[in-house]
N, C-alpha and C. Protein backbone atom coordinates (compact mmCIF):
# COMPACT_ATOMS: atom_id res chain seq x y z
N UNK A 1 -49.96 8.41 2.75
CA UNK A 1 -49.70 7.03 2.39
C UNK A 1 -50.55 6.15 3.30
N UNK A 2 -51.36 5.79 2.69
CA UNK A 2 -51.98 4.30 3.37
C UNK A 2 -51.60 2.80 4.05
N UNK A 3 -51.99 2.92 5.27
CA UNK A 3 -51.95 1.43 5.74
C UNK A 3 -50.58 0.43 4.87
N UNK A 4 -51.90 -0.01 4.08
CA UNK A 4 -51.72 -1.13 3.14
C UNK A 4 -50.49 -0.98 2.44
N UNK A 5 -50.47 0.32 1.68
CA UNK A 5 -49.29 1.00 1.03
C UNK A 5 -47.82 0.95 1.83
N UNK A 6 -47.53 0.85 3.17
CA UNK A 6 -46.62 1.24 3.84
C UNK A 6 -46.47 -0.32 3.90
N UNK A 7 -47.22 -0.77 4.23
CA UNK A 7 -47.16 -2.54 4.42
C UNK A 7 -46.24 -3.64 3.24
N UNK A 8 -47.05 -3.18 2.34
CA UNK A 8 -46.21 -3.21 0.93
C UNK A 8 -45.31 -2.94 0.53
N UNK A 9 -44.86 -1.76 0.88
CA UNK A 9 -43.19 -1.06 0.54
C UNK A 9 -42.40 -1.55 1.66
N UNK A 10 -42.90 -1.98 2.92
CA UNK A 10 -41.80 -2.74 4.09
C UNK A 10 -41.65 -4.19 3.23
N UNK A 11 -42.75 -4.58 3.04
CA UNK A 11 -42.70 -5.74 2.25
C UNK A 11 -41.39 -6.10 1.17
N UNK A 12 -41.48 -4.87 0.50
CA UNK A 12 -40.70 -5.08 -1.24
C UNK A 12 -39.15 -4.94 -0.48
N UNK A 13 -39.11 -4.11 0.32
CA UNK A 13 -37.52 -3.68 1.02
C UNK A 13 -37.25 -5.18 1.67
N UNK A 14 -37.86 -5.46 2.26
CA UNK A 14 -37.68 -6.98 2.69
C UNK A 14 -37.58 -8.19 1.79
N UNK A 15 -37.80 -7.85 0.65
CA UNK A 15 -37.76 -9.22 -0.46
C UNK A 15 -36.70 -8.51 -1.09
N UNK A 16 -36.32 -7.21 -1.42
CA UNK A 16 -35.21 -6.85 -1.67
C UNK A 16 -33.52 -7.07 -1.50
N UNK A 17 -33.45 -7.05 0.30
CA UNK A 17 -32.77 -6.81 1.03
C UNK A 17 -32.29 -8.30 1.19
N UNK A 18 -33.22 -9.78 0.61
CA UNK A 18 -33.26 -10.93 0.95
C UNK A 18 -32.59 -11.62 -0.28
N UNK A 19 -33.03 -10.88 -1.29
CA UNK A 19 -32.60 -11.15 -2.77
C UNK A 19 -31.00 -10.78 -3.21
N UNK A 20 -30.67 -9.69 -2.60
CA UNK A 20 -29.52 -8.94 -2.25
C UNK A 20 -28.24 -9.85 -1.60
N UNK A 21 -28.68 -10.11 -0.68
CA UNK A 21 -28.07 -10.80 0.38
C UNK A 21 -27.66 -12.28 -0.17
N UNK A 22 -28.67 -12.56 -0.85
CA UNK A 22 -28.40 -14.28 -1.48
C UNK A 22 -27.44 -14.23 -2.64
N UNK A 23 -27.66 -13.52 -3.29
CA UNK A 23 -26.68 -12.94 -4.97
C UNK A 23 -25.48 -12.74 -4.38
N UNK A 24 -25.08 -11.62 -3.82
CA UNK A 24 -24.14 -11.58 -3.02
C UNK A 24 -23.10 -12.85 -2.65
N UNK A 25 -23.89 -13.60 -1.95
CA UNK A 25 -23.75 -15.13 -1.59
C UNK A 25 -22.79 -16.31 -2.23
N UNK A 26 -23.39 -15.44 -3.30
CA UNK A 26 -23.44 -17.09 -4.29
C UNK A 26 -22.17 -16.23 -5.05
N UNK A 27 -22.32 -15.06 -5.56
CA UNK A 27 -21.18 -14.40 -6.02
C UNK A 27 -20.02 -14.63 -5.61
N UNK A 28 -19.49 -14.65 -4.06
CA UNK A 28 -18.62 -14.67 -3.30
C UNK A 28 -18.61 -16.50 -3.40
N UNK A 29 -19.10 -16.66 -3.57
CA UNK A 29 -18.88 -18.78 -3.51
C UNK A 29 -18.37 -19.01 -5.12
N UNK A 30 -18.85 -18.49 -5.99
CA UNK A 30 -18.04 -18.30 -6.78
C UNK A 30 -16.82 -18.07 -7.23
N UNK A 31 -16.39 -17.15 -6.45
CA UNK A 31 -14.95 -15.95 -6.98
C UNK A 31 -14.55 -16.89 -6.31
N UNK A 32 -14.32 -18.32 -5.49
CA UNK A 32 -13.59 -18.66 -4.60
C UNK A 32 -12.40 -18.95 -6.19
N UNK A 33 -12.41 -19.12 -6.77
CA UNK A 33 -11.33 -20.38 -8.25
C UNK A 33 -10.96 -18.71 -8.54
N UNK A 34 -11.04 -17.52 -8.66
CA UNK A 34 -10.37 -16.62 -9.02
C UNK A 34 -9.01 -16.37 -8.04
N UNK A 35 -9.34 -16.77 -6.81
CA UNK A 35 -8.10 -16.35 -5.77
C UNK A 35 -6.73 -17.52 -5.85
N UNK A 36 -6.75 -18.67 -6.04
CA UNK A 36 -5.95 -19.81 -6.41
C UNK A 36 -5.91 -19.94 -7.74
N UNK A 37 -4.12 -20.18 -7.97
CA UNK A 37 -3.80 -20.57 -8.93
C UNK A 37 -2.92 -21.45 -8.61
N UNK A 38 -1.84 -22.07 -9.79
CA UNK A 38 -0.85 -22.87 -9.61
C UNK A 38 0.29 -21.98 -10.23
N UNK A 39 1.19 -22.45 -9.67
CA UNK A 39 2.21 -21.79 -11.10
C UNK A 39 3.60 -22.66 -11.30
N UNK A 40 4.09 -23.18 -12.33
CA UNK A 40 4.98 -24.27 -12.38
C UNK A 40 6.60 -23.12 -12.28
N UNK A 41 7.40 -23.40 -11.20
CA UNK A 41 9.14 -22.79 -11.79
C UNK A 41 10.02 -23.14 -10.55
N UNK A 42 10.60 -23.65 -11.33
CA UNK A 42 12.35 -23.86 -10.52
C UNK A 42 11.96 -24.98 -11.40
N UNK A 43 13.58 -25.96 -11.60
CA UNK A 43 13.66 -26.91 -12.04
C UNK A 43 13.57 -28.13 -10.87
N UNK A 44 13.03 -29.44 -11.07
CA UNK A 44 12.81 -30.39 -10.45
C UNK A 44 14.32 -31.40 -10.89
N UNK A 45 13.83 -31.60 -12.30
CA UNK A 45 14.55 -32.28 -12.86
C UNK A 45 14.43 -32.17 -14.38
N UNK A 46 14.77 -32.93 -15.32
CA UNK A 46 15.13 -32.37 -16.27
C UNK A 46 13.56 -32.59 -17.59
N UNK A 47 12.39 -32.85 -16.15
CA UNK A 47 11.26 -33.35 -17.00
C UNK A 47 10.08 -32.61 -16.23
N UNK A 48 10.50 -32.30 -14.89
CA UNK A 48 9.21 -31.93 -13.72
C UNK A 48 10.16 -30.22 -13.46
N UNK A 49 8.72 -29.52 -13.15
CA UNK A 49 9.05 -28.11 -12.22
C UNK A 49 8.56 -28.25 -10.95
N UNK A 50 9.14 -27.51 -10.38
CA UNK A 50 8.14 -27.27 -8.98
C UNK A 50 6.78 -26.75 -8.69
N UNK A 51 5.85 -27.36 -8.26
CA UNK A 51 4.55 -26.85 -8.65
C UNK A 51 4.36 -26.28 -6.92
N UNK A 52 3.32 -24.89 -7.39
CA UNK A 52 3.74 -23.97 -6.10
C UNK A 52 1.55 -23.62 -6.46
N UNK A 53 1.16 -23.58 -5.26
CA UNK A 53 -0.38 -23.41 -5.03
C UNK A 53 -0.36 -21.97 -4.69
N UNK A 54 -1.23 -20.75 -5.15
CA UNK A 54 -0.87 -19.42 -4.44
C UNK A 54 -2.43 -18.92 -3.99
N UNK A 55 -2.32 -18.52 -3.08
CA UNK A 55 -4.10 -18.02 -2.39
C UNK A 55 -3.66 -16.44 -2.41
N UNK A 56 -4.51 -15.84 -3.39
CA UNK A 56 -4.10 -14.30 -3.19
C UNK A 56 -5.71 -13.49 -2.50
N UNK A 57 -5.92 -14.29 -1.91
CA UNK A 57 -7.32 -13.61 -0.97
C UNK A 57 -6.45 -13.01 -0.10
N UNK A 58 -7.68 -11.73 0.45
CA UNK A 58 -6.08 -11.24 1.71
C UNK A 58 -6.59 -11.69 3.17
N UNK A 59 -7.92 -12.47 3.10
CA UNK A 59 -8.45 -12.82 4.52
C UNK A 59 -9.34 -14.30 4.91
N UNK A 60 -9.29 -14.79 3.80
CA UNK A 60 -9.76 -16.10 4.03
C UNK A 60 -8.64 -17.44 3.33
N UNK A 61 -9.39 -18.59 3.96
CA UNK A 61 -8.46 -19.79 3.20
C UNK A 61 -9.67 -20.20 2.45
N UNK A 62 -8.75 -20.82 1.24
CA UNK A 62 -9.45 -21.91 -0.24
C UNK A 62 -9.31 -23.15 0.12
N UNK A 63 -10.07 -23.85 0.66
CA UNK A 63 -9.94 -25.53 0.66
C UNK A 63 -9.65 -25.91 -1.33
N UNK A 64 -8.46 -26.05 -1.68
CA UNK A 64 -8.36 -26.10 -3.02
C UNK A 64 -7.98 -27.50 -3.53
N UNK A 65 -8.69 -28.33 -3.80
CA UNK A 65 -8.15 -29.36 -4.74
C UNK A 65 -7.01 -29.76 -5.76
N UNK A 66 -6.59 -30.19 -5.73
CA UNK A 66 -5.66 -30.09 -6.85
C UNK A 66 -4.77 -31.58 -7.64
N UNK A 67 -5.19 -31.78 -9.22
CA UNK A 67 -4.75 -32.95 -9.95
C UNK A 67 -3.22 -32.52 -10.32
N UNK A 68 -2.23 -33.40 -10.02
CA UNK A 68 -1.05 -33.20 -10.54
C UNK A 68 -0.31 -34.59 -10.95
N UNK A 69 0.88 -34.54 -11.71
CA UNK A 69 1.21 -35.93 -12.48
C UNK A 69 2.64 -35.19 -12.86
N UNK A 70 3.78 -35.98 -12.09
CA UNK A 70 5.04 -36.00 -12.58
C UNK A 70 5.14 -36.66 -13.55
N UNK A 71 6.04 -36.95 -14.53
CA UNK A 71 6.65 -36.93 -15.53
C UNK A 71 7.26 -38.52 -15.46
N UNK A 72 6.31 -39.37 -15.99
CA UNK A 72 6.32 -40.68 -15.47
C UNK A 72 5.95 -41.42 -14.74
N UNK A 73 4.85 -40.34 -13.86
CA UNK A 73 4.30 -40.75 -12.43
C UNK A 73 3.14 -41.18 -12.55
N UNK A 74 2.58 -41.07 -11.57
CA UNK A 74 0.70 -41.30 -11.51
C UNK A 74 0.24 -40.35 -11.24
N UNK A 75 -1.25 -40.31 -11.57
CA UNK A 75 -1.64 -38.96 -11.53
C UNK A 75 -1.81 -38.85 -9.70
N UNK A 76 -1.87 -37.86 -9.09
CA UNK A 76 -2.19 -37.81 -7.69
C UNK A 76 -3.03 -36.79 -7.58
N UNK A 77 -3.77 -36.56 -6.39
CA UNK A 77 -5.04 -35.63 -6.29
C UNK A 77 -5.22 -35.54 -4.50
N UNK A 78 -5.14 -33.98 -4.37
CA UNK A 78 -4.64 -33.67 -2.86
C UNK A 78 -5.30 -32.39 -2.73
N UNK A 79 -6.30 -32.39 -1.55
CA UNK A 79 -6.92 -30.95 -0.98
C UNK A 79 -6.12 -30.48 -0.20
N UNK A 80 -5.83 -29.10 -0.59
CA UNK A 80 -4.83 -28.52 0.48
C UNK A 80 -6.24 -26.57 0.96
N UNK A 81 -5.36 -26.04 2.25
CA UNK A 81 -6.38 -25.71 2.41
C UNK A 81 -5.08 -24.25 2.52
N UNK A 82 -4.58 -23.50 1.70
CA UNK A 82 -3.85 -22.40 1.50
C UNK A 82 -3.94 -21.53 2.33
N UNK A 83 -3.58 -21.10 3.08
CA UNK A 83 -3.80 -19.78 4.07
C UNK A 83 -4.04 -18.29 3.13
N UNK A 84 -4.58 -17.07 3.50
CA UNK A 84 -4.95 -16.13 2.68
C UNK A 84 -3.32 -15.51 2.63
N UNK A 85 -3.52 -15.13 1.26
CA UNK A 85 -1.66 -14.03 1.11
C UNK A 85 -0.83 -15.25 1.18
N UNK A 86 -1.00 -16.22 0.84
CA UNK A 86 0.21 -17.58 0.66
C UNK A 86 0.77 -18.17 -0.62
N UNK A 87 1.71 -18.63 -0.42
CA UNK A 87 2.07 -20.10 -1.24
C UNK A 87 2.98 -21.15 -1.14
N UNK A 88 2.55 -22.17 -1.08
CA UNK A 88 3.11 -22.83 -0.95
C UNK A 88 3.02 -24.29 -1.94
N UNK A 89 4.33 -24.90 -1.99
CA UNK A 89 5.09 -25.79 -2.65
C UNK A 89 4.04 -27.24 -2.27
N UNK A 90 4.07 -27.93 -3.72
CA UNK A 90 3.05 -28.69 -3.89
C UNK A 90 4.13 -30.05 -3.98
N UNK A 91 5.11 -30.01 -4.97
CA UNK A 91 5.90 -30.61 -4.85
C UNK A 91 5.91 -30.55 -6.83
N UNK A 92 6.73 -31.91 -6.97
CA UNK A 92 7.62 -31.67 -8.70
C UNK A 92 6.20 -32.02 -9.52
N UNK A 93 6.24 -31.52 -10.71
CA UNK A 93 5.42 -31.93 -11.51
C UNK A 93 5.06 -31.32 -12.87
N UNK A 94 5.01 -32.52 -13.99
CA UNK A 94 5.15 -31.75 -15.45
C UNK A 94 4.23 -31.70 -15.71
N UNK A 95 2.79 -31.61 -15.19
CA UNK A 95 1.28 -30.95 -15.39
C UNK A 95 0.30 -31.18 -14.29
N UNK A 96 -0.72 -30.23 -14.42
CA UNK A 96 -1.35 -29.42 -12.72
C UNK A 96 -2.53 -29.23 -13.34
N UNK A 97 -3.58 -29.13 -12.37
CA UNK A 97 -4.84 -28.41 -12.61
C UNK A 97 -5.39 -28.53 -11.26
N UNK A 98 -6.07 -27.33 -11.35
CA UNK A 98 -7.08 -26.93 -9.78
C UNK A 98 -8.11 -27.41 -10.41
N UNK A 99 -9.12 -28.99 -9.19
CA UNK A 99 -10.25 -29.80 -10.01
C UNK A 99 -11.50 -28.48 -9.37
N UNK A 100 -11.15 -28.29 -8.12
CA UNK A 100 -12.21 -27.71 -7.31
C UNK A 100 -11.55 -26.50 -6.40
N UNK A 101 -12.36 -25.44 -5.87
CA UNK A 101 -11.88 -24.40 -5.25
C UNK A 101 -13.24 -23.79 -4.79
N UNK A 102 -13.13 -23.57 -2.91
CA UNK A 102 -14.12 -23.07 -2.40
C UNK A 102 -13.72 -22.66 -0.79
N UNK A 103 -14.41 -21.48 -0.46
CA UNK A 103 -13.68 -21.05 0.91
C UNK A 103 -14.13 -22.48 1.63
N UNK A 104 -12.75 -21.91 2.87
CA UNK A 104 -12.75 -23.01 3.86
C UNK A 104 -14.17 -22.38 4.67
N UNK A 105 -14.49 -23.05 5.80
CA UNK A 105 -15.96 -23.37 6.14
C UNK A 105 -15.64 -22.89 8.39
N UNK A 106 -14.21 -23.15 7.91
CA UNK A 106 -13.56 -22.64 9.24
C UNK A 106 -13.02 -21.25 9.73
């Protein structure tokens, strides 16, 4: 194998290994909205449930956004930052949505 040839194949392993590494990346910045959900149960009142945030990562936190609107209320909009393997209580509310979801940075 030649010089040049060996130069080249360190080369391709190195644009490889770089390409790899970034996909990877972006994959994992992704999956962050697969680990958080919401889930509405217990009764509030006879119009709202209890709205409960759940982080089922087993080692990082979701800085997770979240739109919610009791049942006569205003809409409200609150980043909470879930610990991994958690959940916790958001408070009453007769509709929810996660706007945004991405690991915490800490």
């Amino acid at each position: 194998m030649g010089k040049a040839t060996k130069i080249a194949a360190i080369f391709a392993l190195g644009v490889m290994a770089t390409v790899a590494t970034i996909a990877v990346q972006a994959a994992e910045e992704a999956a962050a909205s697969t680990y958080v959900t919401l889930k509405l149960e217990g009764a509030c009142d006879a119009q709202n449930t209890r709205l409960w945030l759940v982080n089922s990562h087993t080692f990082k936190t979701i800085a997770t956004t979240v739109r919610w609107k009791a049942a006569g209320g205003k809409d409200l909009r609150e980043q909470f930052f879930p610990g991994p393997n958690s959940v916790r209580e958001i408070g009453c509310a007769a509709e929810a949505e996660i706007l945004e979801a991405k690991f915490a940075d800490f």
